[in-house]
PDB file of N, CA and C in Angstrom:
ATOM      1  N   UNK A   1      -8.736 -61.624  86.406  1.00  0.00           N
ATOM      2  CA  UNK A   1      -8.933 -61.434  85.001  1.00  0.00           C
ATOM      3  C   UNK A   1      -8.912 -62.786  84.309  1.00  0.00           C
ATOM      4  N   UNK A   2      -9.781 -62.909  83.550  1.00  0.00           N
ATOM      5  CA  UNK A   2     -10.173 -64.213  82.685  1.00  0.00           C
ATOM      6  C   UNK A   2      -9.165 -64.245  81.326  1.00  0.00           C
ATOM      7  N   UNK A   3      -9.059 -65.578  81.035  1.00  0.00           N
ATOM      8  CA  UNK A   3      -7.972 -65.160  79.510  1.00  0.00           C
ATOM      9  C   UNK A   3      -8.652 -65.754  78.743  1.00  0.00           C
ATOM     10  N   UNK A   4      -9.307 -65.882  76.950  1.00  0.00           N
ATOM     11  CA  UNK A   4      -9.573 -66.367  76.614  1.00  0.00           C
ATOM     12  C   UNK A   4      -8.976 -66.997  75.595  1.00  0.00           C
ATOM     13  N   UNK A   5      -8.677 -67.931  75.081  1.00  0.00           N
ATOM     14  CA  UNK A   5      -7.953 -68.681  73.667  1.00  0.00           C
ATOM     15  C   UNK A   5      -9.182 -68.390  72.939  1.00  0.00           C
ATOM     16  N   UNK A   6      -7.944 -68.168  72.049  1.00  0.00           N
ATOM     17  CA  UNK A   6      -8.707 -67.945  70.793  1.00  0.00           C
ATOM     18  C   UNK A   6      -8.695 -68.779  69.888  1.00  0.00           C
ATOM     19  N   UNK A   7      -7.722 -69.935  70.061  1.00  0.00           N
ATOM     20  CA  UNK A   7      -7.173 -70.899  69.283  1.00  0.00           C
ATOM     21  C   UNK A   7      -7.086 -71.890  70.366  1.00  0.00           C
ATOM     22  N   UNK A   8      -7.613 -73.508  69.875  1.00  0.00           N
ATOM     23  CA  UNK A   8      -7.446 -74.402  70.788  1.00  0.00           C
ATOM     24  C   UNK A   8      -6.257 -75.102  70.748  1.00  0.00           C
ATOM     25  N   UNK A   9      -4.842 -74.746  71.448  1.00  0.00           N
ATOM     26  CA  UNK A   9      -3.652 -75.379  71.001  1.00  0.00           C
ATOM     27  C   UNK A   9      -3.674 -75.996  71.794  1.00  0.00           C
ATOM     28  N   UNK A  10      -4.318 -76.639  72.927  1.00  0.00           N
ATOM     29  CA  UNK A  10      -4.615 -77.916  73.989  1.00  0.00           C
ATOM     30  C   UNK A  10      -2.663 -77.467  74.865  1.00  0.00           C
ATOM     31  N   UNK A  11      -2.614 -76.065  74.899  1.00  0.00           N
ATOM     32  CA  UNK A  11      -1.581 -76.197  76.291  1.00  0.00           C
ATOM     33  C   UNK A  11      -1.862 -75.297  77.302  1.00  0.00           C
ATOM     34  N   UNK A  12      -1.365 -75.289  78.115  1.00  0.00           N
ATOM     35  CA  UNK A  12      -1.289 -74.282  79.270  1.00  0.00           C
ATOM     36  C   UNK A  12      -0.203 -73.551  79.927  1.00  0.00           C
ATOM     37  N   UNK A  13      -0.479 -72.580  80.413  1.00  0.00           N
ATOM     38  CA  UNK A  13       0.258 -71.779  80.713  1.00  0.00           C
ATOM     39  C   UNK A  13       0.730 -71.884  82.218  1.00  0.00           C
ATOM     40  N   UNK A  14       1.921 -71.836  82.719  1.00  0.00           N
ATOM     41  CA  UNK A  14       1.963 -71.836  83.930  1.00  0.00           C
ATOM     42  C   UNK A  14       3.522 -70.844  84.596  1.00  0.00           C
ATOM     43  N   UNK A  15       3.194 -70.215  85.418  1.00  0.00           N
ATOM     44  CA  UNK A  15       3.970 -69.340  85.961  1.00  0.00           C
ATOM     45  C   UNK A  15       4.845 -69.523  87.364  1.00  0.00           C
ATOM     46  N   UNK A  16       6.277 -69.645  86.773  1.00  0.00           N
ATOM     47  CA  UNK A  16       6.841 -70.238  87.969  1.00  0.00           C
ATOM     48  C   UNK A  16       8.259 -69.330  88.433  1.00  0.00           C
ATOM     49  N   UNK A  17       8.751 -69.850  89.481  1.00  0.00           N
ATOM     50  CA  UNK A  17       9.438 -68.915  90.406  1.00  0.00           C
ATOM     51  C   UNK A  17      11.105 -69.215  90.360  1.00  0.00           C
ATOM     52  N   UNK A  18      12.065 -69.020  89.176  1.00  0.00           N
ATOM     53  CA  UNK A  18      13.322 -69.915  89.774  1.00  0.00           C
ATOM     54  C   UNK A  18      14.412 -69.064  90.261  1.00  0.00           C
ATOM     55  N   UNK A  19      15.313 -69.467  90.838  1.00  0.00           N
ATOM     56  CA  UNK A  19      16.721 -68.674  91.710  1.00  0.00           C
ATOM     57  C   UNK A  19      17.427 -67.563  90.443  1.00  0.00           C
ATOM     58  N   UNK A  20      17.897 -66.926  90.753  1.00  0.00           N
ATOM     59  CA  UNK A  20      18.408 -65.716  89.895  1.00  0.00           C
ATOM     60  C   UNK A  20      19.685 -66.711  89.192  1.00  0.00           C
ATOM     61  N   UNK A  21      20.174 -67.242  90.013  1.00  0.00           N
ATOM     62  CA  UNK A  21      21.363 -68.210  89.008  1.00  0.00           C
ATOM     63  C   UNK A  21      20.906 -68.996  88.435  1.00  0.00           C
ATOM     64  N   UNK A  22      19.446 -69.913  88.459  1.00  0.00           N
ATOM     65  CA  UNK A  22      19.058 -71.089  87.584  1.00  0.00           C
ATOM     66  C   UNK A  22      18.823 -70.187  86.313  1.00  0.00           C
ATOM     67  N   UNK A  23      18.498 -69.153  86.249  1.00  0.00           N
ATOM     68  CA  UNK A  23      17.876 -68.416  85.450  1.00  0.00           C
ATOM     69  C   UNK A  23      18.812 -67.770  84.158  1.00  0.00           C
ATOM     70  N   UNK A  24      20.174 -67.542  85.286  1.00  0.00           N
ATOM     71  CA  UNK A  24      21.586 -66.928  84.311  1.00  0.00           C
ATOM     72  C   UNK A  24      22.156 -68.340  83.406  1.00  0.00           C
ATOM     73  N   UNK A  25      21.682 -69.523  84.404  1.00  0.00           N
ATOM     74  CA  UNK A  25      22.794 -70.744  83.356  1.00  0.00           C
ATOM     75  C   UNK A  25      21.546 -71.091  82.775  1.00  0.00           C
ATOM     76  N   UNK A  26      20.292 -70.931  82.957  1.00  0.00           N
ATOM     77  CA  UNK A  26      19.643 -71.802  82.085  1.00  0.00           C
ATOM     78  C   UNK A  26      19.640 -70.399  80.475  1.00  0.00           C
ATOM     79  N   UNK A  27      19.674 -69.362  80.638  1.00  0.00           N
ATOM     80  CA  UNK A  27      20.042 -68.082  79.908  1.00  0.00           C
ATOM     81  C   UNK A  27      21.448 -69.012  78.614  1.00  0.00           C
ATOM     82  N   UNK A  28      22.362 -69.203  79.253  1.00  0.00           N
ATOM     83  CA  UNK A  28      23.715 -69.354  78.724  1.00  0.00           C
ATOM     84  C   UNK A  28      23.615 -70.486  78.244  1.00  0.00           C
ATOM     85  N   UNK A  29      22.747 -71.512  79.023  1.00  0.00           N
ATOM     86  CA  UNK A  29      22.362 -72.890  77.756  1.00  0.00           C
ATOM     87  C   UNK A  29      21.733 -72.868  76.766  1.00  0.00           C
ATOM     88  N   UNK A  30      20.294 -72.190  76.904  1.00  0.00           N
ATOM     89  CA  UNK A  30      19.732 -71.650  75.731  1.00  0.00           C
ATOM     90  C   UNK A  30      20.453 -71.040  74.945  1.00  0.00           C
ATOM     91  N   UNK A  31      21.787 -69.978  74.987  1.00  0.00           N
ATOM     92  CA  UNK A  31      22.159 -69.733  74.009  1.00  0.00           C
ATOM     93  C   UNK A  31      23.229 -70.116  73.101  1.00  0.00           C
ATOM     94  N   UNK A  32      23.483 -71.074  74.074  1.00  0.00           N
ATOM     95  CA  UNK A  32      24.478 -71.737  73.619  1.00  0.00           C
ATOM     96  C   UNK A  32      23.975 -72.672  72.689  1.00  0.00           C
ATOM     97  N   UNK A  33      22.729 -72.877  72.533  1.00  0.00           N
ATOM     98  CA  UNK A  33      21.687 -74.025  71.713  1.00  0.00           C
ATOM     99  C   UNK A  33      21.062 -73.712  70.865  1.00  0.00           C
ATOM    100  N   UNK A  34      20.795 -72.116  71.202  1.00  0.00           N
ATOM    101  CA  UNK A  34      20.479 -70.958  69.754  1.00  0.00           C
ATOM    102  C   UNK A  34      19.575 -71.256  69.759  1.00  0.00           C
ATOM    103  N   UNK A  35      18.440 -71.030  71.176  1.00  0.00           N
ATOM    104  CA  UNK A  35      17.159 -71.211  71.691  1.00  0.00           C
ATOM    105  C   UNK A  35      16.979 -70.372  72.455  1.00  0.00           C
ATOM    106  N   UNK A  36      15.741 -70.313  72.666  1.00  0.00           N
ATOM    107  CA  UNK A  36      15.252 -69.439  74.019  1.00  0.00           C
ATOM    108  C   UNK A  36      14.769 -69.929  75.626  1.00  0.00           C
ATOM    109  N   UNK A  37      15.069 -69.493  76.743  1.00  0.00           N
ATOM    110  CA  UNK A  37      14.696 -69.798  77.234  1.00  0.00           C
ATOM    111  C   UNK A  37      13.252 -70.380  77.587  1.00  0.00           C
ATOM    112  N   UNK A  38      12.700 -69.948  77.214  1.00  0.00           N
ATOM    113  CA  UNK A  38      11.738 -70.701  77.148  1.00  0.00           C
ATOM    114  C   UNK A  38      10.815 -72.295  76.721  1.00  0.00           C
ATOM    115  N   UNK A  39      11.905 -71.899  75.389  1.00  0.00           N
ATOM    116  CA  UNK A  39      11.454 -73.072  74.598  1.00  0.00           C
ATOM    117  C   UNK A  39      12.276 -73.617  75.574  1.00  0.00           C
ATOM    118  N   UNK A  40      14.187 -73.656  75.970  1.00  0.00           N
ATOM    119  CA  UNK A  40      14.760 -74.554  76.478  1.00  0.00           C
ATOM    120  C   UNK A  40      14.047 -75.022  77.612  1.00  0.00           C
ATOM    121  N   UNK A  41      13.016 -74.715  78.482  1.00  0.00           N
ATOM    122  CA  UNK A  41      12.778 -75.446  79.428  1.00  0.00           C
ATOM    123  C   UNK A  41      11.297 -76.095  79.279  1.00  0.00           C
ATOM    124  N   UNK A  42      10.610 -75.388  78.243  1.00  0.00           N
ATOM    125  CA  UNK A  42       9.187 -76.403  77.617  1.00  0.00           C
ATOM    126  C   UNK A  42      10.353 -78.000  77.383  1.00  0.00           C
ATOM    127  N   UNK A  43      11.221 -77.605  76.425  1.00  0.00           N
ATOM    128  CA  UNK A  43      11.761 -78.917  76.046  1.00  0.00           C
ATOM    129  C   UNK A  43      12.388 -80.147  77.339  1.00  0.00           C
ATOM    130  N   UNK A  44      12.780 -79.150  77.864  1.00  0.00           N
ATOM    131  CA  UNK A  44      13.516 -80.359  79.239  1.00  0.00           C
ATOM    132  C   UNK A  44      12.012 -81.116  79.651  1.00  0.00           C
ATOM    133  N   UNK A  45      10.739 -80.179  80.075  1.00  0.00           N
ATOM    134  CA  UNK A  45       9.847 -80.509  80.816  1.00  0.00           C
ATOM    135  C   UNK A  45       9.212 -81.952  80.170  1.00  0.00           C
ATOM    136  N   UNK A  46       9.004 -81.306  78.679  1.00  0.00           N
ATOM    137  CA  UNK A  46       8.252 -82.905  78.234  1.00  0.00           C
ATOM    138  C   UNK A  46       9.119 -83.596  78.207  1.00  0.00           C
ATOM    139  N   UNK A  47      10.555 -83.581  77.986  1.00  0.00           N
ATOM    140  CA  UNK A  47      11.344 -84.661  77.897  1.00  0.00           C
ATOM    141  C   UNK A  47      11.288 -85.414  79.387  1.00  0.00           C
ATOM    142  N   UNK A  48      11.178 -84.911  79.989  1.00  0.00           N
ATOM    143  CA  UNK A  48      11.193 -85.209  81.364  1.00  0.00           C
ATOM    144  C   UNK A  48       9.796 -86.359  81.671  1.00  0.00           C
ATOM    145  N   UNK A  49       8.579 -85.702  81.470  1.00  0.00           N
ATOM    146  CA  UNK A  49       7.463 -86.350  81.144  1.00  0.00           C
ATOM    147  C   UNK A  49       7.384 -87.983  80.382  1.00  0.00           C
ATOM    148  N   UNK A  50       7.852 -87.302  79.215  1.00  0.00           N
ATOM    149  CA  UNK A  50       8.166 -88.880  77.956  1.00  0.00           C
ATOM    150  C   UNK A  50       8.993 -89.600  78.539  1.00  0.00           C
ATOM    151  N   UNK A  51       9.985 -89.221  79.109  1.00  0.00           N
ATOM    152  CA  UNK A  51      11.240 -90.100  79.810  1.00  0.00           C
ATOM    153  C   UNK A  51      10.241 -90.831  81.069  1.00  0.00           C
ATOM    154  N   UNK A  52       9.355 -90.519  81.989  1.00  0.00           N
ATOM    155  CA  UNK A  52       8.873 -90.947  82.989  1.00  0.00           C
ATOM    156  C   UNK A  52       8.450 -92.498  82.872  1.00  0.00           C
ATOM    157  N   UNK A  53       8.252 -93.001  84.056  1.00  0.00           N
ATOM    158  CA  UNK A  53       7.555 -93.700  84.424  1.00  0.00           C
ATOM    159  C   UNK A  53       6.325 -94.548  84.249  1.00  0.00           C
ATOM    160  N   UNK A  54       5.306 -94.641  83.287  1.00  0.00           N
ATOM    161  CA  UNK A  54       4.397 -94.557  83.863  1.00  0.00           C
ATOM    162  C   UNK A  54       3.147 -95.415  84.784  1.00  0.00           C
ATOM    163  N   UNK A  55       4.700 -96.850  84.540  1.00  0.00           N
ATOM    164  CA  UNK A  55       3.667 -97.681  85.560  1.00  0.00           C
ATOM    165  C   UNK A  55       4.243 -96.968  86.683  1.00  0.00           C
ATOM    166  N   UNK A  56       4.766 -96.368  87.537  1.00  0.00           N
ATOM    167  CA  UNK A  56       5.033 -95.656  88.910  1.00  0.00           C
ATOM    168  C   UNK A  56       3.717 -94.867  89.361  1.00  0.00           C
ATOM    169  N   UNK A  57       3.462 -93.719  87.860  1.00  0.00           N
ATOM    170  CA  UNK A  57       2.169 -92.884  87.607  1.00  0.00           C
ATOM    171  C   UNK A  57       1.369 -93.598  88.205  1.00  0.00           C
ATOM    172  N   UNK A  58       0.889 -94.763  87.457  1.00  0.00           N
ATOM    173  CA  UNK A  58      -0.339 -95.409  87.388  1.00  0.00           C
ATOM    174  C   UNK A  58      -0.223 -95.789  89.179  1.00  0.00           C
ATOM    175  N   UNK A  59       0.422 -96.753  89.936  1.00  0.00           N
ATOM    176  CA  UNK A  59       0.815 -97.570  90.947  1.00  0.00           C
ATOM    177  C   UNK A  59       0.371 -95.704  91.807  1.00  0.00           C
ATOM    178  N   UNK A  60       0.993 -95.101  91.576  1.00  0.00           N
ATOM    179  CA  UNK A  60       0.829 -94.086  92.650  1.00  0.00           C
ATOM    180  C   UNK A  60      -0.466 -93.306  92.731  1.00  0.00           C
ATOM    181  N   UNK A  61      -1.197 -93.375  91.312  1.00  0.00           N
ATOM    182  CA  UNK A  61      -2.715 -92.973  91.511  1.00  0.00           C
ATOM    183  C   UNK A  61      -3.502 -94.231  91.603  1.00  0.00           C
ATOM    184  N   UNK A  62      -3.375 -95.394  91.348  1.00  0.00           N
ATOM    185  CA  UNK A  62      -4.134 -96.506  92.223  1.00  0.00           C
ATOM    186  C   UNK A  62      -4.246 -96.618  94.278  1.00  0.00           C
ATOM    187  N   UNK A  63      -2.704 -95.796  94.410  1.00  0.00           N
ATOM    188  CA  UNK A  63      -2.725 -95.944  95.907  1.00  0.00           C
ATOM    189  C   UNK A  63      -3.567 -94.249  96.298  1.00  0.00           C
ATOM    190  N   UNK A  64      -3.392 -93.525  96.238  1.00  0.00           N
ATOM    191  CA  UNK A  64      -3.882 -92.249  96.291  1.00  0.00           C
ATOM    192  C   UNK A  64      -5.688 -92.357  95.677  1.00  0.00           C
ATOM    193  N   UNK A  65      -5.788 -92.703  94.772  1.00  0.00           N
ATOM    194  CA  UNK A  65      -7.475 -92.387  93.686  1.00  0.00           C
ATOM    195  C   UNK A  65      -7.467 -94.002  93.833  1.00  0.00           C
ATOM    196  N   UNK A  66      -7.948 -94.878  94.709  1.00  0.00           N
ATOM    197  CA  UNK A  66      -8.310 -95.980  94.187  1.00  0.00           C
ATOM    198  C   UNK A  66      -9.969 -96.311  93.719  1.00  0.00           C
ATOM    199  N   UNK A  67     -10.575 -95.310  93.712  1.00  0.00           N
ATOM    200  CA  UNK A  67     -11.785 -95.200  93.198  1.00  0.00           C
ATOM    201  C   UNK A  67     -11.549 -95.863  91.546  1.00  0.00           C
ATOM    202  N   UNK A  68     -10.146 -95.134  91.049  1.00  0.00           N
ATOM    203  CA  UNK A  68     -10.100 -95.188  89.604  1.00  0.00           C
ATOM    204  C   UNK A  68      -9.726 -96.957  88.675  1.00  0.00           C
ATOM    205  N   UNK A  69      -9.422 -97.459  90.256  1.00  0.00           N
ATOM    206  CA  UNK A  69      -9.249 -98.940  89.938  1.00  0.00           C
ATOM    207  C   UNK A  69     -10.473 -99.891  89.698  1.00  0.00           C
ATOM    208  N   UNK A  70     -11.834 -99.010  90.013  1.00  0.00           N
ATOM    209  CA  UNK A  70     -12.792 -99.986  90.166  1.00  0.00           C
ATOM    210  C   UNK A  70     -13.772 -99.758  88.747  1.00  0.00           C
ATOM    211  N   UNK A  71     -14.179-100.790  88.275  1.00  0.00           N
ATOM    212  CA  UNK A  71     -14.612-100.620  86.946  1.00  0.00           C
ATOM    213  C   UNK A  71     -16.025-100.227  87.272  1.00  0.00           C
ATOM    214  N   UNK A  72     -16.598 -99.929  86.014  1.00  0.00           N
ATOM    215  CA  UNK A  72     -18.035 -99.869  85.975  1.00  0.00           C
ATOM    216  C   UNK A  72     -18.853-101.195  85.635  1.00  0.00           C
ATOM    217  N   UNK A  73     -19.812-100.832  86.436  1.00  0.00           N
ATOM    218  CA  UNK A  73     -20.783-102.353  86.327  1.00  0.00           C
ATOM    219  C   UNK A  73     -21.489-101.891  84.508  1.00  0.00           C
ATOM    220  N   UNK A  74     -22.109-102.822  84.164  1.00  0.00           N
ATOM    221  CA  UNK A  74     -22.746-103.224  83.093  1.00  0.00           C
ATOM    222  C   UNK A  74     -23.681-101.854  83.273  1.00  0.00           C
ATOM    223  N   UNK A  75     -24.744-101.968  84.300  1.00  0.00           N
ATOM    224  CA  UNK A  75     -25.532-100.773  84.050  1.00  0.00           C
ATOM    225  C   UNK A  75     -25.074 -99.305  84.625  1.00  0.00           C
ATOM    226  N   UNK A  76     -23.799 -99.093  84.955  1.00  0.00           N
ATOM    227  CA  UNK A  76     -23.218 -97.769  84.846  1.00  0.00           C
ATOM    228  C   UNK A  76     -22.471 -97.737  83.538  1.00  0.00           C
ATOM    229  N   UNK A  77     -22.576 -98.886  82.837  1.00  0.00           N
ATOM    230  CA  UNK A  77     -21.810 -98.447  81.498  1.00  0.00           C
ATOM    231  C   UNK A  77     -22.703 -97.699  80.660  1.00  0.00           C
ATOM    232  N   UNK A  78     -24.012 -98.502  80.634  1.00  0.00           N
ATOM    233  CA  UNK A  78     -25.127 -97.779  80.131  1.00  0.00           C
ATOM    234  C   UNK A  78     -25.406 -96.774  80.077  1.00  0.00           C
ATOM    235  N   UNK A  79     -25.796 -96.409  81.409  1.00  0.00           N
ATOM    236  CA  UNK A  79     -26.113 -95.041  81.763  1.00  0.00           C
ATOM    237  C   UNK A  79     -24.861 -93.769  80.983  1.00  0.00           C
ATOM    238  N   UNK A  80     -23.775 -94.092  80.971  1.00  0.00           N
ATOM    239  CA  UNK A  80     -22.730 -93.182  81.028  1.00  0.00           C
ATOM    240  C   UNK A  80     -22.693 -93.068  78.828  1.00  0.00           C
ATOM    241  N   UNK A  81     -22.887 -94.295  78.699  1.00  0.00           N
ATOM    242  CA  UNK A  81     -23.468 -94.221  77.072  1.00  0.00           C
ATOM    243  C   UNK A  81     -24.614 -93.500  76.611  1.00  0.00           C
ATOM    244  N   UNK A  82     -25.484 -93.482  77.587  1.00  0.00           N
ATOM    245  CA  UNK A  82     -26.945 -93.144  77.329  1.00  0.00           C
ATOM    246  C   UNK A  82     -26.257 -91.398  77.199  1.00  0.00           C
ATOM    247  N   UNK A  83     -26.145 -90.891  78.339  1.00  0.00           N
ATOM    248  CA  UNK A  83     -25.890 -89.544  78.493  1.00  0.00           C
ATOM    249  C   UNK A  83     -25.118 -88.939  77.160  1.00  0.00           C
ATOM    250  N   UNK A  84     -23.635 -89.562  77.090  1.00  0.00           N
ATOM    251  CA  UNK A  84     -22.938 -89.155  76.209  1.00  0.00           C
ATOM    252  C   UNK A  84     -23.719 -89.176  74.825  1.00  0.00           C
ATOM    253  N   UNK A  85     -24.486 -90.306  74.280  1.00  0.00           N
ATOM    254  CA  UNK A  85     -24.990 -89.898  73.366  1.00  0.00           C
ATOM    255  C   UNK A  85     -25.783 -88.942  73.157  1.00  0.00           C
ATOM    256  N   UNK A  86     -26.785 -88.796  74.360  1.00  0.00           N
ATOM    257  CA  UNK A  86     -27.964 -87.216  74.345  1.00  0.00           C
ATOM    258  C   UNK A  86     -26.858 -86.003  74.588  1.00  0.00           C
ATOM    259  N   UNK A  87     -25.945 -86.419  74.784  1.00  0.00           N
ATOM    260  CA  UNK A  87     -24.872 -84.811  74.692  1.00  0.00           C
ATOM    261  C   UNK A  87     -24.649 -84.334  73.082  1.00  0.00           C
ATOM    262  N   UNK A  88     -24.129 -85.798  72.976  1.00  0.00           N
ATOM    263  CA  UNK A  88     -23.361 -85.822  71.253  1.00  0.00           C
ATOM    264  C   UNK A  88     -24.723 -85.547  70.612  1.00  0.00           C
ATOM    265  N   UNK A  89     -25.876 -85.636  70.833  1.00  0.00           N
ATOM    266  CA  UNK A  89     -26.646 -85.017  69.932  1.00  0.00           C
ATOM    267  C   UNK A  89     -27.062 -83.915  69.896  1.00  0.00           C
ATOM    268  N   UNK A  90     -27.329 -83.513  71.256  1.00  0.00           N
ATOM    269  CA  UNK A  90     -27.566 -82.255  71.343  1.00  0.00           C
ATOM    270  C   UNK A  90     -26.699 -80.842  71.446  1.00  0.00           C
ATOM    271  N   UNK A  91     -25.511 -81.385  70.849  1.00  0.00           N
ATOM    272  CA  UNK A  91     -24.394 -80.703  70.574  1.00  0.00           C
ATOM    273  C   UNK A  91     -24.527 -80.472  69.224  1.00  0.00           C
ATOM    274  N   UNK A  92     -24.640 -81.779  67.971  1.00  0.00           N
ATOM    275  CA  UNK A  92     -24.966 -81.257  66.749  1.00  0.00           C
ATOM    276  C   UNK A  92     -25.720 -80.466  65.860  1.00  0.00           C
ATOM    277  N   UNK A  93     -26.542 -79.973  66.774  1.00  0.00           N
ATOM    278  CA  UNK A  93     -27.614 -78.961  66.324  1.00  0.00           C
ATOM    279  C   UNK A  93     -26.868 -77.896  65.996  1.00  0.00           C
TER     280      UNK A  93
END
């Protein structure tokens, strides 16, 4: 089954699996915070995120994707301008 937004709030949804006790204390922190579970663990997650790394990020997708280290020549810049603009126009119609 397909879901559709109806609204573009640029997040996603994701469905995950935790132990019956992570679930009771993370329950008793949230309420102890006069939150919901839910929100309490959206909040840990980005904090978690913002707190990161991200020259590690970067260093670990240069070794893994090193495609992404290599620039574009002069005439793949072009090309990749050329396109985007015949998109961007033919989108404004």
């Amino acid at each position: 089954m397909n879901t559709v937004a109806l609204n573009n709030t640029g997040k996603t949804k994701k469905l995950i699996e935790l132990p019956n006790d992570i679930c009771r204390r993370l329950s008793l922190q949230a309420a102890a915070m006069g939150t919901s579970v839910k929100r309490l663990i959206e909040n840990m997650v980005i904090n978690s995120i913002e707190d990161s790394d991200d020259d590690a990020l970067y260093s670990y997708l240069l070794e893994t994707r090193p495609e992404g280290s290599v620039m574009l020549s002069d005439h793949e810049q072009a090309e990749l301008l050329n396109r985007l603009r015949k998109k961007a126009m033919s989108d404004e119609v």
